[in-house]
C-alpha atoms as a PDB file:
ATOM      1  CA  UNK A   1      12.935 -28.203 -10.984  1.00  0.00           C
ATOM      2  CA  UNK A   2      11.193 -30.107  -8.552  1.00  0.00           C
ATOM      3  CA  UNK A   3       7.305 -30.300  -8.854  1.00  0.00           C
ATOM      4  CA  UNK A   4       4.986 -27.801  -6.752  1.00  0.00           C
ATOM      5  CA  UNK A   5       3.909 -30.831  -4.559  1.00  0.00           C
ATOM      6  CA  UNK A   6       7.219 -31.387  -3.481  1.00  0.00           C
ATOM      7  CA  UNK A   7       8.293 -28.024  -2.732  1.00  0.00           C
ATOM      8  CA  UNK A   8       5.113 -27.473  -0.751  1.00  0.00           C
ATOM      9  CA  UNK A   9       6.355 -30.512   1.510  1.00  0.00           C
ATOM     10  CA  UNK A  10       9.217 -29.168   1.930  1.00  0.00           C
ATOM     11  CA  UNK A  11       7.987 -25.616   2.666  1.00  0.00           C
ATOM     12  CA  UNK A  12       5.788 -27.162   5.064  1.00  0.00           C
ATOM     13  CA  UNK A  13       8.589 -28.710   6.792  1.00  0.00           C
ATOM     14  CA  UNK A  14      10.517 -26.141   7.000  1.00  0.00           C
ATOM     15  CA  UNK A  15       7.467 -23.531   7.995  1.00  0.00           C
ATOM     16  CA  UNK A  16       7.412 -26.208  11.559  1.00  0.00           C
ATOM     17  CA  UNK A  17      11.243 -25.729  11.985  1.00  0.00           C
ATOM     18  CA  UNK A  18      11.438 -22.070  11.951  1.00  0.00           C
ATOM     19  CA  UNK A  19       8.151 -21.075  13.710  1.00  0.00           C
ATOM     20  CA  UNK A  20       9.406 -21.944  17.062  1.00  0.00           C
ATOM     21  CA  UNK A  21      12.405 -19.901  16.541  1.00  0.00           C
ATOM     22  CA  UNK A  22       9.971 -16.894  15.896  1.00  0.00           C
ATOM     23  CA  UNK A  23       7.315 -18.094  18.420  1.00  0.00           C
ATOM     24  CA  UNK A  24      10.180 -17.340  21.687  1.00  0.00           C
ATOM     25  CA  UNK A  25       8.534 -15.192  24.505  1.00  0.00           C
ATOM     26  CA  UNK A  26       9.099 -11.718  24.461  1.00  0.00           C
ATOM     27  CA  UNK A  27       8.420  -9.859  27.757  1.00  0.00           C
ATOM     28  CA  UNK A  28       7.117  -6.747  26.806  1.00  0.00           C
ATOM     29  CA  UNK A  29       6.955  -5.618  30.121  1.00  0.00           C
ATOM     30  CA  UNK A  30      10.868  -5.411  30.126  1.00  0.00           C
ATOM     31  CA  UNK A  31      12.185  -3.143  29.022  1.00  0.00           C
ATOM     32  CA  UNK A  32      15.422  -4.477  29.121  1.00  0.00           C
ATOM     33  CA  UNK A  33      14.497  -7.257  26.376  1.00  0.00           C
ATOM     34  CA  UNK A  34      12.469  -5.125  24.294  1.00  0.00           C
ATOM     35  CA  UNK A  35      15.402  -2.863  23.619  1.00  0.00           C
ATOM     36  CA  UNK A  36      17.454  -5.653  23.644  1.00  0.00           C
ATOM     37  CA  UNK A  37      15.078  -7.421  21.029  1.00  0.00           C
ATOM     38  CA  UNK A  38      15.539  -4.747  18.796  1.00  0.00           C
ATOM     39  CA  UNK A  39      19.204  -4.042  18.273  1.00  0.00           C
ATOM     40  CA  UNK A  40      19.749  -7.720  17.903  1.00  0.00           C
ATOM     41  CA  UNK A  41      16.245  -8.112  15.482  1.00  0.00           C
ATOM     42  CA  UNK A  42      14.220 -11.451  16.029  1.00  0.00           C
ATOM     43  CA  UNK A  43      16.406 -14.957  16.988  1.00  0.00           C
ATOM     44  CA  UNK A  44      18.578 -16.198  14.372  1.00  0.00           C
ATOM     45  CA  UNK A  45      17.745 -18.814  12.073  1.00  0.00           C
ATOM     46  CA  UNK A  46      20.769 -21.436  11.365  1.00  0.00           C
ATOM     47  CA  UNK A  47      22.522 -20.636   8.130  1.00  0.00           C
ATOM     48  CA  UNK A  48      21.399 -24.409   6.423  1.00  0.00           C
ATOM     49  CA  UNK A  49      17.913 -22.972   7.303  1.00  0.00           C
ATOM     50  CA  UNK A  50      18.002 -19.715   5.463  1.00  0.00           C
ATOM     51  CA  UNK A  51      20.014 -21.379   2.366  1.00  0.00           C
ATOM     52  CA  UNK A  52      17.051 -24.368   2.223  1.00  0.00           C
ATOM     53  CA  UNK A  53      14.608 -21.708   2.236  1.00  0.00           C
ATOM     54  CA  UNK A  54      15.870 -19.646  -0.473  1.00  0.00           C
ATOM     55  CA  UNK A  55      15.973 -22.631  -2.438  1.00  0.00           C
ATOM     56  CA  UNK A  56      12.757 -23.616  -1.838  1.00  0.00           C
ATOM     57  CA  UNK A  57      11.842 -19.929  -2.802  1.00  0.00           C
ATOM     58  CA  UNK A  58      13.566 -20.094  -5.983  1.00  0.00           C
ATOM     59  CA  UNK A  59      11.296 -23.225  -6.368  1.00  0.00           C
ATOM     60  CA  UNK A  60       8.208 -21.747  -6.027  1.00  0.00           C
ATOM     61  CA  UNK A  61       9.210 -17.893  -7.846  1.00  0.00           C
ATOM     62  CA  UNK A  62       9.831 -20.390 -10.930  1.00  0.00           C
ATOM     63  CA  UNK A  63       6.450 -22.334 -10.921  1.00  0.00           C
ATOM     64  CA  UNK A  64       4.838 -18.761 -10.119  1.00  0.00           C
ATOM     65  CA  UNK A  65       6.428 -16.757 -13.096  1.00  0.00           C
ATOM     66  CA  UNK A  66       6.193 -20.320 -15.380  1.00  0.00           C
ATOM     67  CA  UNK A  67       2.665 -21.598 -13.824  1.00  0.00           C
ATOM     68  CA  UNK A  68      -1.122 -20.858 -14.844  1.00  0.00           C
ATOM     69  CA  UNK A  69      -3.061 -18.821 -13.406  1.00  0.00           C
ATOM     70  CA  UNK A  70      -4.491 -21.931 -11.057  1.00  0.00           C
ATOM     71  CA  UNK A  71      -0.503 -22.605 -10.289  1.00  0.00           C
ATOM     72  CA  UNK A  72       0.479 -18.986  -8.739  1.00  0.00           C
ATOM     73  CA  UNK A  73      -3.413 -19.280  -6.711  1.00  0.00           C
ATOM     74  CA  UNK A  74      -1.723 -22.460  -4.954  1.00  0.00           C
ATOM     75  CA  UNK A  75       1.417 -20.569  -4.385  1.00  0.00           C
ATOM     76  CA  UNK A  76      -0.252 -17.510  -2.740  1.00  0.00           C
ATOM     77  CA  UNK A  77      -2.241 -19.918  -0.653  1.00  0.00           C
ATOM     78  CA  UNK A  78       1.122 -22.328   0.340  1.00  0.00           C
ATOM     79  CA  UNK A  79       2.344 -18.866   1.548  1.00  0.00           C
ATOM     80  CA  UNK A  80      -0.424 -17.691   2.967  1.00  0.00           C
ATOM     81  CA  UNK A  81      -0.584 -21.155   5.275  1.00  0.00           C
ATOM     82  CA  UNK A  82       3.193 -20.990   5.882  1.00  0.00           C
ATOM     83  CA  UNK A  83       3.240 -17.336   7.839  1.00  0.00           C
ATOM     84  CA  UNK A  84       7.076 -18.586   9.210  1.00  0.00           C
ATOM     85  CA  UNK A  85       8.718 -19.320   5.960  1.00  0.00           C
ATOM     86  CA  UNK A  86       6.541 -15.988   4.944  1.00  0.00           C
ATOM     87  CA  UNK A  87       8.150 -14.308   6.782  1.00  0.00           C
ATOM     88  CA  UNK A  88      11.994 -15.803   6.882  1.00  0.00           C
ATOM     89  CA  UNK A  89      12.330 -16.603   3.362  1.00  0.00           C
ATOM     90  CA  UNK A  90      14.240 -14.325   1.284  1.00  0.00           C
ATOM     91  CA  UNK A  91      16.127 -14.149  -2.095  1.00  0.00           C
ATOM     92  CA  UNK A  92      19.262 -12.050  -2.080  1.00  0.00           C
ATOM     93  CA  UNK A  93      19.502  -8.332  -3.795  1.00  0.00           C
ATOM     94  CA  UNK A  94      20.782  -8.505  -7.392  1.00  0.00           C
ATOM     95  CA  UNK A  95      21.349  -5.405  -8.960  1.00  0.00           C
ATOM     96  CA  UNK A  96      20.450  -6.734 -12.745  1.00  0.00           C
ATOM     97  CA  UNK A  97      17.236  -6.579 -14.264  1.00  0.00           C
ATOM     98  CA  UNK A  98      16.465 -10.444 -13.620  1.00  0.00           C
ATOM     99  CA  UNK A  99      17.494 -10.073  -9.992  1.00  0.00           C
ATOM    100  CA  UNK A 100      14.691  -7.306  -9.667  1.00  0.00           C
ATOM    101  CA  UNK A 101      12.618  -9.320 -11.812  1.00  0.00           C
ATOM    102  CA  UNK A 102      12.412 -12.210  -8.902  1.00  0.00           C
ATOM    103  CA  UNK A 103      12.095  -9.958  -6.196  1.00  0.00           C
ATOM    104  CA  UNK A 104       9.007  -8.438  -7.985  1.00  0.00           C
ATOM    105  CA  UNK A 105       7.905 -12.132  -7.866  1.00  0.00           C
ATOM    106  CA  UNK A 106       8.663 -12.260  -4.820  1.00  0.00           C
ATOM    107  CA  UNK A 107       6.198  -9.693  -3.884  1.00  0.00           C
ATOM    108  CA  UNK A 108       3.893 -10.591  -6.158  1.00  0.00           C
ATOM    109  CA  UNK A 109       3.354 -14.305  -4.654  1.00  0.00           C
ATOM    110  CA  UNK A 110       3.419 -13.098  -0.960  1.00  0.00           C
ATOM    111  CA  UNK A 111       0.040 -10.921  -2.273  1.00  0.00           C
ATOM    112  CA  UNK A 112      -0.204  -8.336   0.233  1.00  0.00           C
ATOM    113  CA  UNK A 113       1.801 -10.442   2.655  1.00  0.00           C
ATOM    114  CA  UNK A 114       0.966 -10.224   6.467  1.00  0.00           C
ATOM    115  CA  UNK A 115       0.226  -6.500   6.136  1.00  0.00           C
ATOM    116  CA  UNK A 116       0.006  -5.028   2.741  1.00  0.00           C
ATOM    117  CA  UNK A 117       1.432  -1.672   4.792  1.00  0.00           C
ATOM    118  CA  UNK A 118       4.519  -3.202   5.050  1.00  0.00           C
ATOM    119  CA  UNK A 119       4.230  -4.537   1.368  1.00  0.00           C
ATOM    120  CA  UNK A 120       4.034  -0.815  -0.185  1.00  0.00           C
ATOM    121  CA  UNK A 121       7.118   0.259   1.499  1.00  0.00           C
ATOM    122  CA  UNK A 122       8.985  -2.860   0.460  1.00  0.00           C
ATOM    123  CA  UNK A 123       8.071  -1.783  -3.662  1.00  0.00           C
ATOM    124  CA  UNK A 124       8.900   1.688  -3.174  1.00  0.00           C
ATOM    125  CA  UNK A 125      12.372   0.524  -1.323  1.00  0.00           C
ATOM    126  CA  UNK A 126      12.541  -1.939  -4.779  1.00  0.00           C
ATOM    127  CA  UNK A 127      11.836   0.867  -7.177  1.00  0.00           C
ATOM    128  CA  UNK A 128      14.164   3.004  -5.588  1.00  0.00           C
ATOM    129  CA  UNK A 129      17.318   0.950  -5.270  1.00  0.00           C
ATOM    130  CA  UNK A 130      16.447  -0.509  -9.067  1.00  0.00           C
ATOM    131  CA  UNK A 131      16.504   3.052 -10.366  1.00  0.00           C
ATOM    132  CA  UNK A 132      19.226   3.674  -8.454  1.00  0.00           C
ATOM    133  CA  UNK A 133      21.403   0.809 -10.314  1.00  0.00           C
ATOM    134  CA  UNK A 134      20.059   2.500 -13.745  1.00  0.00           C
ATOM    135  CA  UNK A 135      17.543  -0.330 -14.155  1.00  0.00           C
ATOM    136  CA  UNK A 136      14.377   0.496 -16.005  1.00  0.00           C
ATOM    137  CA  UNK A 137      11.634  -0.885 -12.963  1.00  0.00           C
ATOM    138  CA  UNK A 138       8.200  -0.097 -15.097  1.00  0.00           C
ATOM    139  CA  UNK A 139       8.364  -3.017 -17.678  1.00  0.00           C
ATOM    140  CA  UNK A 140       9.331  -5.377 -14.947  1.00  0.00           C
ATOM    141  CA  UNK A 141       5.899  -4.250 -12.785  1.00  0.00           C
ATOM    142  CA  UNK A 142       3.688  -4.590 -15.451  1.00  0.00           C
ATOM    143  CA  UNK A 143       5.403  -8.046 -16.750  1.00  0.00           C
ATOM    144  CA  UNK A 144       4.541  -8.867 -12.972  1.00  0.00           C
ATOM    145  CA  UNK A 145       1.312  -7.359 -12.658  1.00  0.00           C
ATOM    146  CA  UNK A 146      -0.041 -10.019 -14.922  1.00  0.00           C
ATOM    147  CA  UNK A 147       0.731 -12.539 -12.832  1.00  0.00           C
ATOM    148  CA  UNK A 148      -0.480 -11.071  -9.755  1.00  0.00           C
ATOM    149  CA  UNK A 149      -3.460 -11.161  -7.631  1.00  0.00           C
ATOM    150  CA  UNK A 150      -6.694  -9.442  -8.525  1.00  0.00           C
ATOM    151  CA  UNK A 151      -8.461  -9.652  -4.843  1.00  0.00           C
ATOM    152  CA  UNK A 152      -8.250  -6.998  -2.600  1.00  0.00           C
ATOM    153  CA  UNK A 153      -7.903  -8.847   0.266  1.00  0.00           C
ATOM    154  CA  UNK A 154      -6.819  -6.070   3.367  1.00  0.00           C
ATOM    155  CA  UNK A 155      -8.868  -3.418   1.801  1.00  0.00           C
ATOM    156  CA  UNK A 156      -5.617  -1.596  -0.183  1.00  0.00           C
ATOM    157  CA  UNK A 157      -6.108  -2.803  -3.403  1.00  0.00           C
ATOM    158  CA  UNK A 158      -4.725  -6.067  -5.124  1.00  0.00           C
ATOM    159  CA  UNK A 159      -1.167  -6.743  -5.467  1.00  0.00           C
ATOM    160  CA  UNK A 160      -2.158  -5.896  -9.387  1.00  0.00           C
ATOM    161  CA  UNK A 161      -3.108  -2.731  -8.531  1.00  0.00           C
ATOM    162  CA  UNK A 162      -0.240  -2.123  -7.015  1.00  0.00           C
ATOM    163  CA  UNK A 163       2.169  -3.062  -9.289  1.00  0.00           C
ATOM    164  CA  UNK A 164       0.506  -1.033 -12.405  1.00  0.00           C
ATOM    165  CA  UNK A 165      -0.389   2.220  -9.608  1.00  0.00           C
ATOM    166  CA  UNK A 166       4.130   1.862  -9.688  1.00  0.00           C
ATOM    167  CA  UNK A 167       4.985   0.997 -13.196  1.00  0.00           C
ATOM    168  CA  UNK A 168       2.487   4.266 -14.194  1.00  0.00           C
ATOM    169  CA  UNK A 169       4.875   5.924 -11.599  1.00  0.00           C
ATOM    170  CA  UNK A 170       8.487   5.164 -12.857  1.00  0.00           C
ATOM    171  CA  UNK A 171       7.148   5.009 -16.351  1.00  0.00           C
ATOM    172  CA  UNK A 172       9.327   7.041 -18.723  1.00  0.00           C
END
């Protein structure tokens, strides 16, 4: 596994390739291109792109679930600076238990993300389609929760919070 130093580089790197891709004009006085806009969803990143950034992910979800406490800080904040890769990055749905595990991890590290609105939905979407493939989501949120921010940092609650408020939910 390549060291967090590196894969913040590389994040870094990659953050400046895709945010001009997401940075194209949109004229919202058209509205022509803003229905266009959304049946075609935002440009397309090249498929090298999207495969380097889920490796990169996998990078950082493994220093974040190995790491200290002081490690998975530095990871919030490397996503935090990196709003593109934020936002583009992505690890495939697994339906197994350690598939949900990362993207609980995945969640977890983004901390409330660019709107911790959007956040909520994406756990209850998780919960859902994990129950829905029989696996048991509760142990998986509090093994997370652990892990996971404290601060409440868009006046919601912390990402810990939220994880326990869910595994209390789909607890047997």
């Amino acid at each position: 596994m390549p060291d967090l130093q590196d894969v913040e580089r590389r994040v870094v790197r990659l953050d400046r390739e895709i945010q001009p891709i997401l940075d194209q004009p949109l004229d919202v006085r058209s509205p022509q291109e803003r229905v266009q806009r959304m049946m075609t969803g935002p440009p397309l990143i090249d498929q090298d792109t999207v495969v380097h950034g889920e490796m990169l992910l996998r990078a950082l979800l493994a220093h974040y679930a190995d790491g200290d406490d002081a490690t998975r800080v530095t990871i919030r904040r490397i996503l935090r600076d990196n709003q593109s890769f934020l936002w583009a990055a992505h690890v495939p749905w697994e339906a197994t238990t350690g598939g949900v595990r990362l993207q609980v991890l995945w969640l977890s590290a983004r901390d409330g993300g660019m709107d911790m609105r959007d956040e909520i939905v994406s756990l209850d979407h998780l919960c859902t389609r994990a129950g829905n493939a029989g696996i048991e989501i509760a142990p998986i949120l509090r093994e997370v929760a652990e892990l996971s921010g404290d601060e409440d940092r868009q006046g919601m609650g912390s990402m810990k919070e939220l994880l326990l408020s869910r595994a209390h939910r789909y607890a047997d």
